[in-house]
C-alpha atoms as a PDB file:
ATOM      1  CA  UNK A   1      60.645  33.824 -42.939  1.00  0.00           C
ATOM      2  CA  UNK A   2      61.440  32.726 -38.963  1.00  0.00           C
ATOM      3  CA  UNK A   3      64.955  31.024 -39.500  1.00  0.00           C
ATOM      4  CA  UNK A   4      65.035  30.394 -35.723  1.00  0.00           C
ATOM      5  CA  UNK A   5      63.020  27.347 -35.285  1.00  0.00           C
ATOM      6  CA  UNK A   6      63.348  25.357 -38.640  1.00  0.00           C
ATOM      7  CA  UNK A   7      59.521  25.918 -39.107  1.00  0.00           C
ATOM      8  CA  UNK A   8      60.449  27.618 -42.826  1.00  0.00           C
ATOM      9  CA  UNK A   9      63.870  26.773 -42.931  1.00  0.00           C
ATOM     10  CA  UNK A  10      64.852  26.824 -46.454  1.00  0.00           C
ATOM     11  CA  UNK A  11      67.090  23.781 -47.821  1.00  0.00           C
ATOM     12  CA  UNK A  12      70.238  25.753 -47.863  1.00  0.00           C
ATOM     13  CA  UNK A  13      73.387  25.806 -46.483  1.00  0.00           C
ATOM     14  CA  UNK A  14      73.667  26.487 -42.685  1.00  0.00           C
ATOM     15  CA  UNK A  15      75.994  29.270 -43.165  1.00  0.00           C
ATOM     16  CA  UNK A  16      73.325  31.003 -45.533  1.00  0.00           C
ATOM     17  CA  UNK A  17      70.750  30.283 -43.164  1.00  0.00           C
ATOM     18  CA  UNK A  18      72.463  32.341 -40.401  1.00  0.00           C
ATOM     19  CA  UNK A  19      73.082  34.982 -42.306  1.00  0.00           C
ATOM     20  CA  UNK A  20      69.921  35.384 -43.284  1.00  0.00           C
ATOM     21  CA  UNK A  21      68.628  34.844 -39.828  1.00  0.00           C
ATOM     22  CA  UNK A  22      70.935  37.920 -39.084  1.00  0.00           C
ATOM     23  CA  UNK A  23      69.553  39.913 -41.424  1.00  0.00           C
ATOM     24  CA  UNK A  24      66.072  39.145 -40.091  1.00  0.00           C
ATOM     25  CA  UNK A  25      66.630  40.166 -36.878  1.00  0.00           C
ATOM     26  CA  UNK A  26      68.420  43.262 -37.642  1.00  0.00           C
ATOM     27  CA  UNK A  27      65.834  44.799 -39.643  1.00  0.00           C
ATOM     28  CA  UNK A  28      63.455  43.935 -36.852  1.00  0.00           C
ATOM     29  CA  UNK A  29      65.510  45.599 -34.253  1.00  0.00           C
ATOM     30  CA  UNK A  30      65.714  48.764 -36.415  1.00  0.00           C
ATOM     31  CA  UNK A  31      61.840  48.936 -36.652  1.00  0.00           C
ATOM     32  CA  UNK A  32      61.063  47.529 -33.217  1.00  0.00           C
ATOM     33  CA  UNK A  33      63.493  50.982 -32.135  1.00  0.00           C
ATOM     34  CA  UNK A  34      61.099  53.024 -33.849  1.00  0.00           C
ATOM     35  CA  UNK A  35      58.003  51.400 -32.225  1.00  0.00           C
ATOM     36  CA  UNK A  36      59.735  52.249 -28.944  1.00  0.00           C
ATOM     37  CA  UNK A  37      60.074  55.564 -29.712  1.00  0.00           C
ATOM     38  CA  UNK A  38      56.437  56.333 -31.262  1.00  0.00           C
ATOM     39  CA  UNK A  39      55.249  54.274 -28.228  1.00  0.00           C
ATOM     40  CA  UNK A  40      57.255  56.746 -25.497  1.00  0.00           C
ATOM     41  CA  UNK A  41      55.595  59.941 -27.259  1.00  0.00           C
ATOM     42  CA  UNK A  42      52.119  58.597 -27.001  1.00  0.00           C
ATOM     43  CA  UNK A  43      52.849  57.252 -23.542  1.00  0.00           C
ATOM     44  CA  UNK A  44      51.643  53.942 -24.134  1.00  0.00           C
ATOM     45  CA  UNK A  45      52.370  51.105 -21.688  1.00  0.00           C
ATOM     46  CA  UNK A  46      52.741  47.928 -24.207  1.00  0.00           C
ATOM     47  CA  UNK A  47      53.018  44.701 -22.749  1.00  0.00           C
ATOM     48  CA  UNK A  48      54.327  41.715 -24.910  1.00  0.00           C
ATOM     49  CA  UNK A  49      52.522  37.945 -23.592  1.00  0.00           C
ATOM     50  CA  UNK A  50      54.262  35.703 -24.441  1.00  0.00           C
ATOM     51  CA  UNK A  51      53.498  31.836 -23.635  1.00  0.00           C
ATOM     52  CA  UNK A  52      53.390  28.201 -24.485  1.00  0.00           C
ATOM     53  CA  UNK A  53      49.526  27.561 -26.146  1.00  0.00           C
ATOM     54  CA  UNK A  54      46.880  27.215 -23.603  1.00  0.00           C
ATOM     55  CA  UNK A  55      48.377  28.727 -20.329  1.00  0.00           C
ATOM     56  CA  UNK A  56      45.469  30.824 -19.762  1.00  0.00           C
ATOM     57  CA  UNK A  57      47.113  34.402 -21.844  1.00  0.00           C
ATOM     58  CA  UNK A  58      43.514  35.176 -23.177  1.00  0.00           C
ATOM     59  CA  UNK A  59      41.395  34.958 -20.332  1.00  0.00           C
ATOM     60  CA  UNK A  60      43.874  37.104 -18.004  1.00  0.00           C
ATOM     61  CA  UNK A  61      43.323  39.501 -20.992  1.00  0.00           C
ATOM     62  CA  UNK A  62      39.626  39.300 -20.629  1.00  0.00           C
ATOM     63  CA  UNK A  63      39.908  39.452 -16.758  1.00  0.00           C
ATOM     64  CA  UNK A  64      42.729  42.227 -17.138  1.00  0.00           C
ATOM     65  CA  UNK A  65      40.325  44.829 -19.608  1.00  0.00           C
ATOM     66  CA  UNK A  66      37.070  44.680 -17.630  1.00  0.00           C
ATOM     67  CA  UNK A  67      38.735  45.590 -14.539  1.00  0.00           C
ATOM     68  CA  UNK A  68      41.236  48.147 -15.724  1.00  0.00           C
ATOM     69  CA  UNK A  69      40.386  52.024 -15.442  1.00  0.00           C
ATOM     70  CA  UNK A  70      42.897  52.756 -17.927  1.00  0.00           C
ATOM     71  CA  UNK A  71      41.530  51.897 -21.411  1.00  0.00           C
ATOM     72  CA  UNK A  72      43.267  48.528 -23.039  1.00  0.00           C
ATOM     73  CA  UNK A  73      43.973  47.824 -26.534  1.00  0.00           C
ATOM     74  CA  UNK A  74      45.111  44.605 -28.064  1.00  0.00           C
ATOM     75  CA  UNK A  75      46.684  43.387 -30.616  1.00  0.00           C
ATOM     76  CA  UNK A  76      46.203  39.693 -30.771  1.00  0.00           C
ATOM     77  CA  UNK A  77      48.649  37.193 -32.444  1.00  0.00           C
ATOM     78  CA  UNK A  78      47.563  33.427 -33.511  1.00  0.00           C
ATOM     79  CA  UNK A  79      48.657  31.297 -36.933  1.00  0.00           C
ATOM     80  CA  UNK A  80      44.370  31.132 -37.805  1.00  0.00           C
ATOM     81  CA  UNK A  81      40.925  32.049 -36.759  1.00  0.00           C
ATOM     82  CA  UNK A  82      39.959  35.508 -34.898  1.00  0.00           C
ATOM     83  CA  UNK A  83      38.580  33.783 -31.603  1.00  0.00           C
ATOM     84  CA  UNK A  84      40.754  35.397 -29.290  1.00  0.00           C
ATOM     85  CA  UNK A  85      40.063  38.748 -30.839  1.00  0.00           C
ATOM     86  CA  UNK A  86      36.621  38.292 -30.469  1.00  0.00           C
ATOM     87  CA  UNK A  87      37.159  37.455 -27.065  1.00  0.00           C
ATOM     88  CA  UNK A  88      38.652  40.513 -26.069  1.00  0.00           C
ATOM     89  CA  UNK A  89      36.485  43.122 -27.835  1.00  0.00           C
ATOM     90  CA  UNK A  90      33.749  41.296 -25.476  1.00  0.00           C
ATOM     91  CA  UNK A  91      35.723  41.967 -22.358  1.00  0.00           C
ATOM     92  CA  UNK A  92      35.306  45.567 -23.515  1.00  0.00           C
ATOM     93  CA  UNK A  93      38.499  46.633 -25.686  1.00  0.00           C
ATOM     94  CA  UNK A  94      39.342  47.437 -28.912  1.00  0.00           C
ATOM     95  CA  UNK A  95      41.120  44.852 -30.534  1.00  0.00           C
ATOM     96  CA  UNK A  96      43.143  43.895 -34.159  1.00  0.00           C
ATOM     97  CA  UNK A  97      43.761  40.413 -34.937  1.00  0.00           C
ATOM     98  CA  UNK A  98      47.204  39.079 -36.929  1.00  0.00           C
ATOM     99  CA  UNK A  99      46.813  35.614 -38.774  1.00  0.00           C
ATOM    100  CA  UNK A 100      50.453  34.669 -38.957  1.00  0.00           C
ATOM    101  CA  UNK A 101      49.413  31.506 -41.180  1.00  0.00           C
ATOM    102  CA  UNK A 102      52.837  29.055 -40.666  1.00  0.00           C
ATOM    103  CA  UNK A 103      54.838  32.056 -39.037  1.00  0.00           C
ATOM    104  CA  UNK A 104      55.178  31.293 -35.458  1.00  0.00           C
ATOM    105  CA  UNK A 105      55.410  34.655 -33.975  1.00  0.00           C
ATOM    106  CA  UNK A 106      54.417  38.413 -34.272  1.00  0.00           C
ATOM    107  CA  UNK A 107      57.693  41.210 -35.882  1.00  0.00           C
ATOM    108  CA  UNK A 108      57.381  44.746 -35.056  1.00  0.00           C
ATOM    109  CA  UNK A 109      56.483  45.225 -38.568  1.00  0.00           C
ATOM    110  CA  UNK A 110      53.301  43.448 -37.687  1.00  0.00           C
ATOM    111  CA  UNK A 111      52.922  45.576 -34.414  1.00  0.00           C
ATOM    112  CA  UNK A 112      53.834  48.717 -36.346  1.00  0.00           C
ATOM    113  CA  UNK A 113      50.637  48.178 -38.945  1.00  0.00           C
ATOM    114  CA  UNK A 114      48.089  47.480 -36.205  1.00  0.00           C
ATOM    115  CA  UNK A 115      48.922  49.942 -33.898  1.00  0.00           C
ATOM    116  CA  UNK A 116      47.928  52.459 -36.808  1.00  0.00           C
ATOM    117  CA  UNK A 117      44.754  50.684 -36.855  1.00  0.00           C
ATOM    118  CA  UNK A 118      44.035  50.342 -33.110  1.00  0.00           C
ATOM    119  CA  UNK A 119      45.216  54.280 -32.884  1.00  0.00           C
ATOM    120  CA  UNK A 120      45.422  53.707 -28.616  1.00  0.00           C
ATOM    121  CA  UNK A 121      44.688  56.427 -27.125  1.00  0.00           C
ATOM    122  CA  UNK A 122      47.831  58.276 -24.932  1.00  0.00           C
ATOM    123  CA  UNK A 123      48.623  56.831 -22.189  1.00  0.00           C
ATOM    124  CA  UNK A 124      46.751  53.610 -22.190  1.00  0.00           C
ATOM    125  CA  UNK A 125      48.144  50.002 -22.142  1.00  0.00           C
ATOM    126  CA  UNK A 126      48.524  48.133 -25.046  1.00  0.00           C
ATOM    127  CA  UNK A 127      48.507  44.417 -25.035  1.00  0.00           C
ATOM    128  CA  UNK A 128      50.126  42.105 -27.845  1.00  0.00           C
ATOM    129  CA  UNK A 129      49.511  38.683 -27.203  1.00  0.00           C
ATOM    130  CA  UNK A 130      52.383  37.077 -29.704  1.00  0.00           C
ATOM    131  CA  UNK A 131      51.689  33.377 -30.733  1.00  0.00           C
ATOM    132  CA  UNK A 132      51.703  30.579 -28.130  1.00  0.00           C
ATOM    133  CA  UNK A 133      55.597  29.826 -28.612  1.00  0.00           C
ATOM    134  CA  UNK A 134      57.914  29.832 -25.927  1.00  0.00           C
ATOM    135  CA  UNK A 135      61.061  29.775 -28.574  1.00  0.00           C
ATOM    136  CA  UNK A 136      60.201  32.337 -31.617  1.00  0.00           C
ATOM    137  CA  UNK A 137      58.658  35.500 -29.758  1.00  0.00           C
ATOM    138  CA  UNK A 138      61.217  35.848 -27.235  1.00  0.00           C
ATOM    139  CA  UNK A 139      63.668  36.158 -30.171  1.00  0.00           C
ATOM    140  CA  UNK A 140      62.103  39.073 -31.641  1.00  0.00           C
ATOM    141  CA  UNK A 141      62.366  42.536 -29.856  1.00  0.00           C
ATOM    142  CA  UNK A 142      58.384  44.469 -30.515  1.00  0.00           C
ATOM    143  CA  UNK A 143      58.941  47.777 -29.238  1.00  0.00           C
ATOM    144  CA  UNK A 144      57.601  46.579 -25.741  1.00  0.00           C
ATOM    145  CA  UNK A 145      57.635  48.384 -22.505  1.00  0.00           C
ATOM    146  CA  UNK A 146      57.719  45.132 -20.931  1.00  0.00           C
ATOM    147  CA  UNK A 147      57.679  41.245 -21.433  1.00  0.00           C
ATOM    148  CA  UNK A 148      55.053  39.334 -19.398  1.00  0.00           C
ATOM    149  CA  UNK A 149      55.866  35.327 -19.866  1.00  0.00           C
ATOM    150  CA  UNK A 150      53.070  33.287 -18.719  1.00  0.00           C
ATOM    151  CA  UNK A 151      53.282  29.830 -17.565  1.00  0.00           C
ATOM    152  CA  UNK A 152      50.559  27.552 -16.039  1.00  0.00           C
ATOM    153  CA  UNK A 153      50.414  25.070 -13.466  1.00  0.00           C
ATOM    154  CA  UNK A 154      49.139  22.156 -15.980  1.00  0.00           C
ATOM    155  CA  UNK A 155      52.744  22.815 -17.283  1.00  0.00           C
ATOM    156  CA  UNK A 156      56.185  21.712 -16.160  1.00  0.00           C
ATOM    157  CA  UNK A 157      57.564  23.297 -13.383  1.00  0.00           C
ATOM    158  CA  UNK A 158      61.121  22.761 -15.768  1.00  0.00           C
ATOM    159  CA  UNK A 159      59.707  24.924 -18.694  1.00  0.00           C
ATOM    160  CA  UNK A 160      61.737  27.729 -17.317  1.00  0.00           C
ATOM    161  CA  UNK A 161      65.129  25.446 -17.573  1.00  0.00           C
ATOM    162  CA  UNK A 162      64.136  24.177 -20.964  1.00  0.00           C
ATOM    163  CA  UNK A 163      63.455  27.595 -22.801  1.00  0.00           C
ATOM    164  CA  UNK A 164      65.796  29.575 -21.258  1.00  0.00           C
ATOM    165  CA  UNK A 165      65.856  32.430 -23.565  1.00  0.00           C
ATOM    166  CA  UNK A 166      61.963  33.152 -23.032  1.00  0.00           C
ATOM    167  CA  UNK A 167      62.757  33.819 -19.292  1.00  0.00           C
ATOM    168  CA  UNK A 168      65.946  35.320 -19.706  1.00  0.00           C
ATOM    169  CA  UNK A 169      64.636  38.109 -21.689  1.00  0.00           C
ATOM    170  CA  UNK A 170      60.968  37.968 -19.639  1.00  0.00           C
ATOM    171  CA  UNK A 171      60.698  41.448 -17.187  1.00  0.00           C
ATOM    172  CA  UNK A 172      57.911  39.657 -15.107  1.00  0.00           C
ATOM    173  CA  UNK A 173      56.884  35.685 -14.957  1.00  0.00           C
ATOM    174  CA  UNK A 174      53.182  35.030 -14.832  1.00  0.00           C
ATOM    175  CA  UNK A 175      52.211  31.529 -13.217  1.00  0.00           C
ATOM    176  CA  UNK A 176      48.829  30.911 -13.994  1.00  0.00           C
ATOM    177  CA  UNK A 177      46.022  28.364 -13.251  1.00  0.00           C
ATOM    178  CA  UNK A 178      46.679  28.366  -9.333  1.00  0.00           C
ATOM    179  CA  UNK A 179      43.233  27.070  -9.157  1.00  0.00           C
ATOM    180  CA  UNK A 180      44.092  23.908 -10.666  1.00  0.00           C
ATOM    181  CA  UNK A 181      47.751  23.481  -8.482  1.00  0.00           C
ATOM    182  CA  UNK A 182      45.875  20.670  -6.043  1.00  0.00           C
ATOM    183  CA  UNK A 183      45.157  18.520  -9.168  1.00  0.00           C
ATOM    184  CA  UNK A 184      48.863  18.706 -11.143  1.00  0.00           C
ATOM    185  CA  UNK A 185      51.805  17.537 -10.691  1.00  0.00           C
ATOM    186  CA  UNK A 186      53.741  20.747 -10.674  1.00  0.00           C
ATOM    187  CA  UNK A 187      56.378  22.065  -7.777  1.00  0.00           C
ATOM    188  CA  UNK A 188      55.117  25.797  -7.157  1.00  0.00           C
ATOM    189  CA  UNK A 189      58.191  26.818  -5.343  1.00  0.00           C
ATOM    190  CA  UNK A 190      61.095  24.673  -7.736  1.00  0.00           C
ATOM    191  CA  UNK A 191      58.934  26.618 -10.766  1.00  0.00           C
ATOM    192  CA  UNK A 192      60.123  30.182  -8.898  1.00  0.00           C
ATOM    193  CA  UNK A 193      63.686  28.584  -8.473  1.00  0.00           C
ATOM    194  CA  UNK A 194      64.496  27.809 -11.662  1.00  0.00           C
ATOM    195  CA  UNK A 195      62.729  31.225 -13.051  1.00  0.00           C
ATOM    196  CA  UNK A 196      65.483  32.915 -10.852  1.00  0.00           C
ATOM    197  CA  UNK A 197      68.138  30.476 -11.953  1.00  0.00           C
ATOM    198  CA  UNK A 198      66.921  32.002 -15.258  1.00  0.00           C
ATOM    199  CA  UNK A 199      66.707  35.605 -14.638  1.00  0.00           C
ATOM    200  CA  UNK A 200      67.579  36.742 -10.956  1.00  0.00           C
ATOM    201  CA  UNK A 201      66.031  39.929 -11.956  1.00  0.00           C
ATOM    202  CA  UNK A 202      62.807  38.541 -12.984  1.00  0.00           C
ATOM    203  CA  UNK A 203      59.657  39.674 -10.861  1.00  0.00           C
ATOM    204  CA  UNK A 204      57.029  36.562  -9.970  1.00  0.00           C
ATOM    205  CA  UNK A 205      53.312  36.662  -9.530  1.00  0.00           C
ATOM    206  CA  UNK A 206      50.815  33.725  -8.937  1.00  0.00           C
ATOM    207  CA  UNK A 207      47.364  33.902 -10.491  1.00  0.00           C
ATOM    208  CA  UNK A 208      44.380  32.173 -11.167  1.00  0.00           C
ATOM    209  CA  UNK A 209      42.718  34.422 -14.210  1.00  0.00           C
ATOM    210  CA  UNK A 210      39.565  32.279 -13.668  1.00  0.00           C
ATOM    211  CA  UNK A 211      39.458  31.947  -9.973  1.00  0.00           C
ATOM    212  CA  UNK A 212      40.804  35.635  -8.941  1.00  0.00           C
ATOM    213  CA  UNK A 213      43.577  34.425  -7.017  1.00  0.00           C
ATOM    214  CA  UNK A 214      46.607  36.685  -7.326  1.00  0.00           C
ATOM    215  CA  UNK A 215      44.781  39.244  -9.814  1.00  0.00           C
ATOM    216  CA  UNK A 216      45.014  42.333  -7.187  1.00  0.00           C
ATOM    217  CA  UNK A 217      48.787  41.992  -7.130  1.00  0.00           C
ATOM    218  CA  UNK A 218      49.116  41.922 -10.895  1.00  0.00           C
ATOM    219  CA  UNK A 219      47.172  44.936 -11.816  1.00  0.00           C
ATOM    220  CA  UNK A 220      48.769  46.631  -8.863  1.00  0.00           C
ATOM    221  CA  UNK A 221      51.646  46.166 -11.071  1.00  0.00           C
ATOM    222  CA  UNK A 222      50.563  47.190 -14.058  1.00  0.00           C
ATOM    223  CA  UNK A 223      49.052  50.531 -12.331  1.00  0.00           C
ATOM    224  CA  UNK A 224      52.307  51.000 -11.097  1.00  0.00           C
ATOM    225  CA  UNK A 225      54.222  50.708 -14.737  1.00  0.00           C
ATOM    226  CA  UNK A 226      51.330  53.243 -16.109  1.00  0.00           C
ATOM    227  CA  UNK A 227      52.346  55.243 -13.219  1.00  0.00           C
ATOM    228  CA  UNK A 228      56.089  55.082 -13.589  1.00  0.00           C
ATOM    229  CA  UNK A 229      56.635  54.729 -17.233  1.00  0.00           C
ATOM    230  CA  UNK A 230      60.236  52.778 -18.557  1.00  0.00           C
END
């Protein structure tokens, strides 16, 4: 049961609903600690994307795997349908898809059972792309290396002011779509302001997944994190 966004919220008191939000989250953070660790001794780099729907998360996958040296495995999040999934093991990597039916974002319980299934090989990245949410996944800690948000330019350039806690706890911002910046209404450099207004310590990258734009610079950094694990 997800507690944190009233999508299951059962018709109890507040007070019991906090506590049992508590308890939620603690039991995650206890298993998300033991991903961590079983994730350091294979040397796996795991990247969490995390997004609002349609920002683009799936095709900088595709674009990510068939350019990548370092073999990629995914474990793909959505409430229905194995499309993305399919998607992926295209682009040329091994994939396992969670239906999360009305649940609105992926628990390291989830992460723990696929990752048995993937079995990654050491020392190559592993890519969970939680449930387009921007509230939800950012609440619940996966065992990640690292959190990659991703935003898009047919967005808000104020998405990182209204879902603060998504970019707060968000190790590098993605902004997407460049391609399309000509035909939206969206203020490239307010977007980076009011990232950093959101997490100074944030890292930024521009992209177009489709176009190409930006793509160098991003799996620079990822080379670098396989490079220099956490």
């Amino acid at each position: 049961m997800c507690g944190t966004c009233g999508c299951t919220k059962p018709l109890i008191r507040p007070f019991r609903v906090e506590q049992l939000e508590r308890k939620v989250l603690d039991k995650n953070t206890r298993l998300a600690a033991e991903n961590r660790v079983a994730f350091q001794t294979s040397a796996l780099l795991v990247i969490n994307f995390m997004s609002s729907p349609g920002s683009g998360k799936t095709t900088l996958l595709e674009r990510t795997i068939e350019r990548m040296s370092t073999p990629v495995f995914v474990i793909q999040g959505d409430q229905a349908t194995d499309n993305d999934a399919a998607r992926v093991r295209r682009a040329g990597a091994k994939a396992v898809q969670i239906n999360t039916g009305q649940g609105c974002h992926l628990d390291a319980s989830m992460i723990e059972r696929a990752t048995k299934e993937l079995e990654p090989t050491p020392g190559s990245l592993l890519a969970i792309e939680n449930v387009g949410n921007l509230v939800c996944p950012a609440m619940f800690d996966l065992g990640e290396t690292y959190r990659v948000a991703v935003i898009s330019v047919t967005e808000g350039d104020d998405k990182p002011l209204k879902y603060p806690h998504m970019f707060r706890s968000s190790d590098l911002v993605l902004i997407n779509k460049l391609d399309l910046l000509e035909y939206c209404d969206f203020d490239l450099e307010a977007c980076h302001d009011n990232i950093l207004t959101m997490n100074p310590r944030a890292e930024i990258l521009t992209v177009s997944a489709r176009r190409g734009d930006g793509m160098d610079a991003w799996l620079g950094w990822l080379r670098s994190c396989l490079e220099s694990p956490a």
